[in-house]
C-alpha atoms as a PDB file:
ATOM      1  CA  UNK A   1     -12.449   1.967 -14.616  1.00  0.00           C
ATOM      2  CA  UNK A   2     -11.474  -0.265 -12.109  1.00  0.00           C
ATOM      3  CA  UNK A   3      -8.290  -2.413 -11.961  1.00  0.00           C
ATOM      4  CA  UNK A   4      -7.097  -5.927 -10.221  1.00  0.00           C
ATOM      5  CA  UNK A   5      -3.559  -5.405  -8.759  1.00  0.00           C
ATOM      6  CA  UNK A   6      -2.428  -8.492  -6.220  1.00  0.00           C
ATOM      7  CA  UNK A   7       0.699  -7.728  -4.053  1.00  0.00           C
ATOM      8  CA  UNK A   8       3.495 -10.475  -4.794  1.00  0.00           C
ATOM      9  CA  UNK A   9       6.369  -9.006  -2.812  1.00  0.00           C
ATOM     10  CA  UNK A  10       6.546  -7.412   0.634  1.00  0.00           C
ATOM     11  CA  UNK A  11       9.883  -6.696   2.438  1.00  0.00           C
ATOM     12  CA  UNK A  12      10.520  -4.573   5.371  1.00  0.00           C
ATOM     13  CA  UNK A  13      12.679  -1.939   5.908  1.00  0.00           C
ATOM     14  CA  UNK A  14      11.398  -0.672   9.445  1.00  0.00           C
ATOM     15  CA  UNK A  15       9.657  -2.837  11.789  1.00  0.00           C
ATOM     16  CA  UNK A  16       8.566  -6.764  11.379  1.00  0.00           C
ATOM     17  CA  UNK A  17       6.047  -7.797   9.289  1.00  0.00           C
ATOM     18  CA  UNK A  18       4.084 -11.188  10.181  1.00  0.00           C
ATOM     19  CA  UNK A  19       4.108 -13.269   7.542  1.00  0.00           C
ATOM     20  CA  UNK A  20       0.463 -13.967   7.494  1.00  0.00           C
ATOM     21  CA  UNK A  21      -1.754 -11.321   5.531  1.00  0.00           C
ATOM     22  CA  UNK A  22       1.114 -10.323   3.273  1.00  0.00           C
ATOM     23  CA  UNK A  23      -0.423 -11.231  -0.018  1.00  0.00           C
ATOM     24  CA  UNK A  24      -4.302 -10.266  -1.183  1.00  0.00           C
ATOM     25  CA  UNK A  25      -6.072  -8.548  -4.198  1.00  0.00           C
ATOM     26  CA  UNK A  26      -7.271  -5.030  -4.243  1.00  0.00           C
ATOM     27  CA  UNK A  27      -9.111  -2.710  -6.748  1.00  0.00           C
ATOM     28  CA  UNK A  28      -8.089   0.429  -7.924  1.00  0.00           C
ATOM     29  CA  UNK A  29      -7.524   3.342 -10.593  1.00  0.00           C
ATOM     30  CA  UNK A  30      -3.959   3.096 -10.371  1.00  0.00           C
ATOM     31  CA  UNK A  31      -1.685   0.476  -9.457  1.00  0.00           C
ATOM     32  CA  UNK A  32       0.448   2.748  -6.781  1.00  0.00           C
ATOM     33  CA  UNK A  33      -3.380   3.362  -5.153  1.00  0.00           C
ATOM     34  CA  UNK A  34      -3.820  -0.415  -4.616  1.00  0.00           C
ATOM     35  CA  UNK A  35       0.084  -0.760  -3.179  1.00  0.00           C
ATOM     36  CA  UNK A  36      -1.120   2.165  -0.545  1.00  0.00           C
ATOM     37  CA  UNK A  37      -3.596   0.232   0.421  1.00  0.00           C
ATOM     38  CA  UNK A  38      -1.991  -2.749   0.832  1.00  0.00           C
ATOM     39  CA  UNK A  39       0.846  -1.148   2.738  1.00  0.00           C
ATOM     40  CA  UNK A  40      -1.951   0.165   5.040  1.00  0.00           C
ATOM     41  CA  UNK A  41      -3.085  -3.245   5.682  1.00  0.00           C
ATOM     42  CA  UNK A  42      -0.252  -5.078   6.675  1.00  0.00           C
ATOM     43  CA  UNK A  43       1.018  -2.254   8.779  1.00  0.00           C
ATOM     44  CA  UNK A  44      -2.345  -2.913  10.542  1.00  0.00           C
ATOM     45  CA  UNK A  45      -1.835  -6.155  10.610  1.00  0.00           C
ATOM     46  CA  UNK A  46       1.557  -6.297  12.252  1.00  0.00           C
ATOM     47  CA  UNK A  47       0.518  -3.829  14.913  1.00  0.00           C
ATOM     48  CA  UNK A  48       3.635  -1.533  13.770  1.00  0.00           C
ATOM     49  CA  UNK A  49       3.299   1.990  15.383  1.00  0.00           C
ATOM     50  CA  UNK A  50       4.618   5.445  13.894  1.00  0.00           C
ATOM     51  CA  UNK A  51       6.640   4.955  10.847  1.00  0.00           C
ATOM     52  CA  UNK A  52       6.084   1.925   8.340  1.00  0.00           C
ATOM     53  CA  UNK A  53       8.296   1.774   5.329  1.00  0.00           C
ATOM     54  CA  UNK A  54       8.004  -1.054   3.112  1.00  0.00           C
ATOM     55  CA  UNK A  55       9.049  -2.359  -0.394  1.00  0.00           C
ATOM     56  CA  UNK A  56       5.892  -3.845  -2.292  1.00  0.00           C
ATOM     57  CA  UNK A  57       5.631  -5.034  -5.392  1.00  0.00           C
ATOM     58  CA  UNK A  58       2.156  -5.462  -7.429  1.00  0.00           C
ATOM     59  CA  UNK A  59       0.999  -7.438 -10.214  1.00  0.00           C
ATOM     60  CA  UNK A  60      -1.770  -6.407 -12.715  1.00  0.00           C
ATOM     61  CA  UNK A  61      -3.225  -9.458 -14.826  1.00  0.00           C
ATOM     62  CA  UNK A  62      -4.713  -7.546 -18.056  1.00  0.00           C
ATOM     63  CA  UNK A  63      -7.714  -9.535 -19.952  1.00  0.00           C
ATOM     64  CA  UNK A  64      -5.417 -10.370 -22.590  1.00  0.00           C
ATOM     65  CA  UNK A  65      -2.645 -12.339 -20.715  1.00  0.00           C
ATOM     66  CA  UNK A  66       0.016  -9.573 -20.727  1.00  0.00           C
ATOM     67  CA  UNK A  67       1.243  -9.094 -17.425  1.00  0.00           C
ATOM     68  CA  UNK A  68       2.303  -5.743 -15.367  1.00  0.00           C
ATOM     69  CA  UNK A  69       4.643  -5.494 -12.655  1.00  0.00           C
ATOM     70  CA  UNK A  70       5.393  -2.377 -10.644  1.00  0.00           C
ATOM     71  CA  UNK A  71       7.057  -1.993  -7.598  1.00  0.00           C
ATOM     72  CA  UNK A  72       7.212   1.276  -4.524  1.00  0.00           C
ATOM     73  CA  UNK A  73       8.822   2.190  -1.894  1.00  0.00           C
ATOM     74  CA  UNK A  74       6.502   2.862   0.420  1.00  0.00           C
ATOM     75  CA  UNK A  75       6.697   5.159   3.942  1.00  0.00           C
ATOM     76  CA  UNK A  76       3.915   5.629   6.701  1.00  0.00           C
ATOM     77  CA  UNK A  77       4.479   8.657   8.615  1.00  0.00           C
ATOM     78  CA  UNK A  78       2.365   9.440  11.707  1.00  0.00           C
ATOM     79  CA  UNK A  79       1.080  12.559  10.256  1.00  0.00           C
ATOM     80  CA  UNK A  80      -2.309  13.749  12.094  1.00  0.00           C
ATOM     81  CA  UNK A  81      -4.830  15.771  10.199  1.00  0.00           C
ATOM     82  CA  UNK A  82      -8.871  16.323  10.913  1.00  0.00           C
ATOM     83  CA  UNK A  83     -11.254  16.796   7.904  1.00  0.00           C
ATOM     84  CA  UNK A  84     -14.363  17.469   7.885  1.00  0.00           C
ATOM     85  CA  UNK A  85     -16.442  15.746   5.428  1.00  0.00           C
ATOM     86  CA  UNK A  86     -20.441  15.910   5.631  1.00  0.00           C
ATOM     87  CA  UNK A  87     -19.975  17.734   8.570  1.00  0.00           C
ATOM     88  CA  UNK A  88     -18.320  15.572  10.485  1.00  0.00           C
ATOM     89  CA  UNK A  89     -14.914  15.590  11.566  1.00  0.00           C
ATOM     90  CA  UNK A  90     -12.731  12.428  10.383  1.00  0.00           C
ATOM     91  CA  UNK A  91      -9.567  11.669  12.048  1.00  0.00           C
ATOM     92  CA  UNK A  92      -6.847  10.178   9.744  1.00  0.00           C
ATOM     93  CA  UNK A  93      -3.484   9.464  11.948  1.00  0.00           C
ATOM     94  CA  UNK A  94      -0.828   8.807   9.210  1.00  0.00           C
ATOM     95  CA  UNK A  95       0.106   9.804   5.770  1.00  0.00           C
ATOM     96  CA  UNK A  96       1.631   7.679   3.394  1.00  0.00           C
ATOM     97  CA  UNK A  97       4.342   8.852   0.596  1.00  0.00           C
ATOM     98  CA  UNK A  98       5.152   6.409  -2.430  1.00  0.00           C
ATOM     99  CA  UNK A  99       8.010   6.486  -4.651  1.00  0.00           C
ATOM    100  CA  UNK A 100       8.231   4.038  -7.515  1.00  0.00           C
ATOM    101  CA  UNK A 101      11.337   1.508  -7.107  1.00  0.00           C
ATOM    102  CA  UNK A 102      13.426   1.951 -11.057  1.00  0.00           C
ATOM    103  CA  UNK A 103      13.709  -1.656 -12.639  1.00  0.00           C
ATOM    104  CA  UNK A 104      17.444  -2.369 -13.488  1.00  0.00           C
END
């Protein structure tokens, strides 16, 4: 089953972020899945190179009101590996590594 996260919180540790494209919805199975992704995406986005690390915080919005916050640490680490999937060879240049931020 599929779950609505949306990122509220972004800060950089390494690199600049552009403030545009910080914030946006994504689907997933777990809410440190949909912070990957997102992390992915703005590193994109700000044309950062080699390592990423940000702090992100997502927000899940359950059916019946209650609502979920959960924050990572997040690192992209140029990390090249080749699979082969379907016989084909994919390419994947970086590796991420999450570790979940402790509320106080």
């Amino acid at each position: 089953m599929e779950r609505t996260f949306t990122v509220t919180k972004v800060s950089a540790t390494t690199g600049r972020l552009k403030s545009s494209d910080n914030h946006g919805t994504f689907n997933n199975k777990t809410p440190v899945a949909a912070a990957k992704k997102a992390v992915t995406k703005i590193c994109k986005n700000s044309s950062i190179k080699g390592r990423c690390t940000l702090k992100i915080t997502v927000q899940e919005k359950q059916e019946d009101g209650t609502v979920k916050d959960f924050s990572y640490k997040i690192s992209r680490i140029l990390n090249p590996i080749t699979v082969i999937r379907d016989g084909k060879e994919i390419n994947h240049k970086y590796s991420l590594k999450a570790t979940a931020i402790k509320k106080k």
